[in-house]
N, C-alpha and C. Protein backbone atom coordinates (compact mmCIF):
# COMPACT_ATOMS: atom_id res chain seq x y z
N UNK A 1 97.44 64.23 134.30
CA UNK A 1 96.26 65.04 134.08
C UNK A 1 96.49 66.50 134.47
N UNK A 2 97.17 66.74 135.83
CA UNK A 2 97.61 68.12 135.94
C UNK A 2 98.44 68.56 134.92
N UNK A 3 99.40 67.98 134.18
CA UNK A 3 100.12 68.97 133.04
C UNK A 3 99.30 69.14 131.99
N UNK A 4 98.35 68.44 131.61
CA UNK A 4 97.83 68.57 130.58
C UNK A 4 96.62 69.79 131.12
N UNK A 5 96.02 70.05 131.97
CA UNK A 5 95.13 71.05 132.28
C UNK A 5 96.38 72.41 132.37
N UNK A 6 97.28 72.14 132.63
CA UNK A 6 98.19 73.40 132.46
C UNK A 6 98.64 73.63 130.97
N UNK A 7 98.68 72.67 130.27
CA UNK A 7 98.58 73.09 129.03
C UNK A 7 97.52 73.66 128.31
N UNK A 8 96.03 73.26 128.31
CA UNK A 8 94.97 73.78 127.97
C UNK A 8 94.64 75.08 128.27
N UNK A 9 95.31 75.68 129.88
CA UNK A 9 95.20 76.90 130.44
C UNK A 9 96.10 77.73 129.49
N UNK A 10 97.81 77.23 128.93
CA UNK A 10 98.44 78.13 128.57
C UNK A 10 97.66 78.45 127.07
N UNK A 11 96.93 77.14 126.48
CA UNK A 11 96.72 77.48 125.15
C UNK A 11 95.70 78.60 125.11
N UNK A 12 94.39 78.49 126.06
CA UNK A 12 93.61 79.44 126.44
C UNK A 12 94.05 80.47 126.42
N UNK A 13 95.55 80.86 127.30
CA UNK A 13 95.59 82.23 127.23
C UNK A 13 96.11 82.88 126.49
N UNK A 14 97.02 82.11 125.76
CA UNK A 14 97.17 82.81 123.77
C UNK A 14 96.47 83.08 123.17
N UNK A 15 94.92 82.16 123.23
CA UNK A 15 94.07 82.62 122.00
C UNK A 15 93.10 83.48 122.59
N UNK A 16 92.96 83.96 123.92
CA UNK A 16 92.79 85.18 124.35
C UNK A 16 93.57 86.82 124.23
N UNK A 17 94.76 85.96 124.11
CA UNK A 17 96.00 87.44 123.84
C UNK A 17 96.23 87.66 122.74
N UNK A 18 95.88 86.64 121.34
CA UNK A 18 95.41 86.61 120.30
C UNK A 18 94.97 87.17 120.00
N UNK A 19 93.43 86.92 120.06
CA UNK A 19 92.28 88.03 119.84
C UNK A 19 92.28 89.29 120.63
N UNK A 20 92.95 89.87 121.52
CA UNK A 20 93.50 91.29 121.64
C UNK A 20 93.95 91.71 120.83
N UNK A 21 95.40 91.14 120.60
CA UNK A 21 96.38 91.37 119.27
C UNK A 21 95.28 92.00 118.33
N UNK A 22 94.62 90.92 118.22
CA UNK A 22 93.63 91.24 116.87
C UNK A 22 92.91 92.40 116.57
N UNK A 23 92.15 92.44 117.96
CA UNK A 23 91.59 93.88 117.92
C UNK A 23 91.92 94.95 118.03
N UNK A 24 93.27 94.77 118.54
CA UNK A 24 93.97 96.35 118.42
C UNK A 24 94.38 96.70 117.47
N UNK A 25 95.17 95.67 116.66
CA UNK A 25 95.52 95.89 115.24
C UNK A 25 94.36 96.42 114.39
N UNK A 26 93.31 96.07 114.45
CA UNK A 26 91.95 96.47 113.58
C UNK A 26 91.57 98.14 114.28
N UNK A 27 91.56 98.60 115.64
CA UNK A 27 91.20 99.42 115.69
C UNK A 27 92.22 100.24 115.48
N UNK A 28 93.98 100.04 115.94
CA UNK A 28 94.78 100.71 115.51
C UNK A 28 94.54 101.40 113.76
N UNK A 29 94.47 99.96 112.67
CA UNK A 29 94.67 100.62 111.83
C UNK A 29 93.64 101.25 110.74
N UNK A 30 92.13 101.08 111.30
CA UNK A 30 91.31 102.22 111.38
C UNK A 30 91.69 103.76 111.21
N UNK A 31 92.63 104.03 112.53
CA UNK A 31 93.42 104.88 113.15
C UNK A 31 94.41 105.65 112.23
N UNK A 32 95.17 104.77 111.76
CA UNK A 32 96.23 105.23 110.76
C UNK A 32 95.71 105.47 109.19
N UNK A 33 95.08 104.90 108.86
CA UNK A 33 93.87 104.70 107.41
C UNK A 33 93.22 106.45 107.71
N UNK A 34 92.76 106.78 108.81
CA UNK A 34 92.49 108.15 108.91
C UNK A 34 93.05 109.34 109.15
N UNK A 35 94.67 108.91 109.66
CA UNK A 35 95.70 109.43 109.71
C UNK A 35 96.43 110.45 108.47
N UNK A 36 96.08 109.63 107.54
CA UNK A 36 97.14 110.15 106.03
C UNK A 36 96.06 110.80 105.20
N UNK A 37 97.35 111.67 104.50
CA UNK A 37 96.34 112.96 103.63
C UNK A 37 95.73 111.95 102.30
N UNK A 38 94.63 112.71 102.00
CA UNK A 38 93.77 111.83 101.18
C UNK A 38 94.13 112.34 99.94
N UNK A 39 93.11 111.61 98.48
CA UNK A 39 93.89 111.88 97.52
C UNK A 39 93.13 113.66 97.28
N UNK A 40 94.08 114.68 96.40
CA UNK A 40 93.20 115.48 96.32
C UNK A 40 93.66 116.49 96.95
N UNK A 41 93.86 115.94 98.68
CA UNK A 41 94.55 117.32 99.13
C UNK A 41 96.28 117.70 99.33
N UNK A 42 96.88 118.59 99.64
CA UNK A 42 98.12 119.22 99.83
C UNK A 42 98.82 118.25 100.69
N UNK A 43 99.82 117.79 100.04
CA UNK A 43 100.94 117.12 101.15
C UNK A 43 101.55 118.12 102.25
N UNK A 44 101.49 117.90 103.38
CA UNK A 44 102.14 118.82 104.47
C UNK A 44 103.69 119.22 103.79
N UNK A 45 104.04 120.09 104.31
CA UNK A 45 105.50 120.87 103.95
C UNK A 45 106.19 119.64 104.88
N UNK A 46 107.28 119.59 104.64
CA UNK A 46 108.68 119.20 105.38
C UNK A 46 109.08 119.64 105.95
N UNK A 47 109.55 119.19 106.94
CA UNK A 47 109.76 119.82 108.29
C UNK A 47 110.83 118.47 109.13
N UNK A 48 111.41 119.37 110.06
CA UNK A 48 112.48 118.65 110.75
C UNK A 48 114.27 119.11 110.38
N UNK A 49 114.66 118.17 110.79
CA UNK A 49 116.05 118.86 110.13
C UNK A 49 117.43 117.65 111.32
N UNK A 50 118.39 117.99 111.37
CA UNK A 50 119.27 119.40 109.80
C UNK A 50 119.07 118.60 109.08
N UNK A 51 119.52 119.38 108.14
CA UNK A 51 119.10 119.09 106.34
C UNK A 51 120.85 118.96 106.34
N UNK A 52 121.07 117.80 105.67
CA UNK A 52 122.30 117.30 104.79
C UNK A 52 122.39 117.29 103.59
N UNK A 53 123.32 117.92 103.18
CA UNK A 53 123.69 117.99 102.00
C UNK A 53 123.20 119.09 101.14
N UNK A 54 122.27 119.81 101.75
CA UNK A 54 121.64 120.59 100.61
C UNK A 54 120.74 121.73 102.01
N UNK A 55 120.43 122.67 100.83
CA UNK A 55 119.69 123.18 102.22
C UNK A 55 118.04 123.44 102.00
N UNK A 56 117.67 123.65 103.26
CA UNK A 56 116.01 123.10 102.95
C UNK A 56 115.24 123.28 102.17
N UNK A 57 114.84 122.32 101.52
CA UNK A 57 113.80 122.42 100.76
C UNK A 57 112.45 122.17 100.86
N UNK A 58 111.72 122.95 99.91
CA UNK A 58 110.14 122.93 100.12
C UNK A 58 109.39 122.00 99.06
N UNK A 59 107.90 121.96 99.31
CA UNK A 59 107.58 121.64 98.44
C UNK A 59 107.18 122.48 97.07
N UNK A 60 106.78 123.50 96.87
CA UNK A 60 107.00 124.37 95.87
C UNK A 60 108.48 124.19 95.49
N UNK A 61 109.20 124.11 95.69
CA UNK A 61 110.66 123.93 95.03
C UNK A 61 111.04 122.53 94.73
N UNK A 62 109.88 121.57 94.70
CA UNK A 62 109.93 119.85 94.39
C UNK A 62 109.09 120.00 93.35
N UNK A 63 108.18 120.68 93.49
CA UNK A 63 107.17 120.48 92.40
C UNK A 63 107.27 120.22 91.10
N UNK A 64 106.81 118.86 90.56
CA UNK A 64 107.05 118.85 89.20
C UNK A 64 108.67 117.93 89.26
N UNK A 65 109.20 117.57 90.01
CA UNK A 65 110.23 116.66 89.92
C UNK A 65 109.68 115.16 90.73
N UNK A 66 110.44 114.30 90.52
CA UNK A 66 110.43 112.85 91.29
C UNK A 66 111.52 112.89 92.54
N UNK A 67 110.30 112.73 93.39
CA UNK A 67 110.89 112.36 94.48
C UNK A 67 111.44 111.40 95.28
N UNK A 68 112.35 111.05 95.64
CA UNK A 68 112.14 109.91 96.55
C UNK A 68 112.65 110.71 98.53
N UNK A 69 111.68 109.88 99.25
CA UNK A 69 112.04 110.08 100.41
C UNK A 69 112.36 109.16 101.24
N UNK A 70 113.50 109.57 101.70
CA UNK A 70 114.62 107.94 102.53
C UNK A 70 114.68 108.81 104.02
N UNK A 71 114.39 108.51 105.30
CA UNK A 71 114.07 108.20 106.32
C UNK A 71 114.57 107.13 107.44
N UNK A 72 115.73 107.36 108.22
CA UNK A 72 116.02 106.34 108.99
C UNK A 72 116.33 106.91 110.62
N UNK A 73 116.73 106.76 111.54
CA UNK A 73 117.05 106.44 112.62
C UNK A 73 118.20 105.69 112.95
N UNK A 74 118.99 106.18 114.22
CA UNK A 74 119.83 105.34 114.69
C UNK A 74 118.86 104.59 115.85
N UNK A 75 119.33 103.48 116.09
CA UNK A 75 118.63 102.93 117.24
C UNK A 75 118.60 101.47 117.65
């Protein structure tokens, strides 16, 4: 009977850490949903660096071409 009340306790406290999970994810992505430019307005310039391979470019100098943007990290 004691392992089994220690089991009921551990299940308890998942579906408590669960529903955290849950709600942060919901208010997080509230958060990010308000984060990004909407349709309509100006994409921010680019920024960061160094620039490989080429040298910096803007967006006035994209305009009107297809872009793709690739993005990584070591880590």
């Amino acid at each position: 009977m004691a392992g089994e009340a220690t089991v009921n306790e551990a299940t308890g406290r998942r579906g408590v850490v669960a529903a955290l999970v849950a709600g942060l994810a919901v208010l997080a992505g509230g958060w990010l949903v308000s984060a990004q430019p909407q349709t309509g307005q100006a994409a921010p310039e680019i920024t960061g660096g160094p620039w490989i391979n080429s040298d910096p470019l803007t967006l006035g100098g994209l305009r009107g071409r297809v872009v793709l943007v690739e993005f990584w990290t070591y880590g």
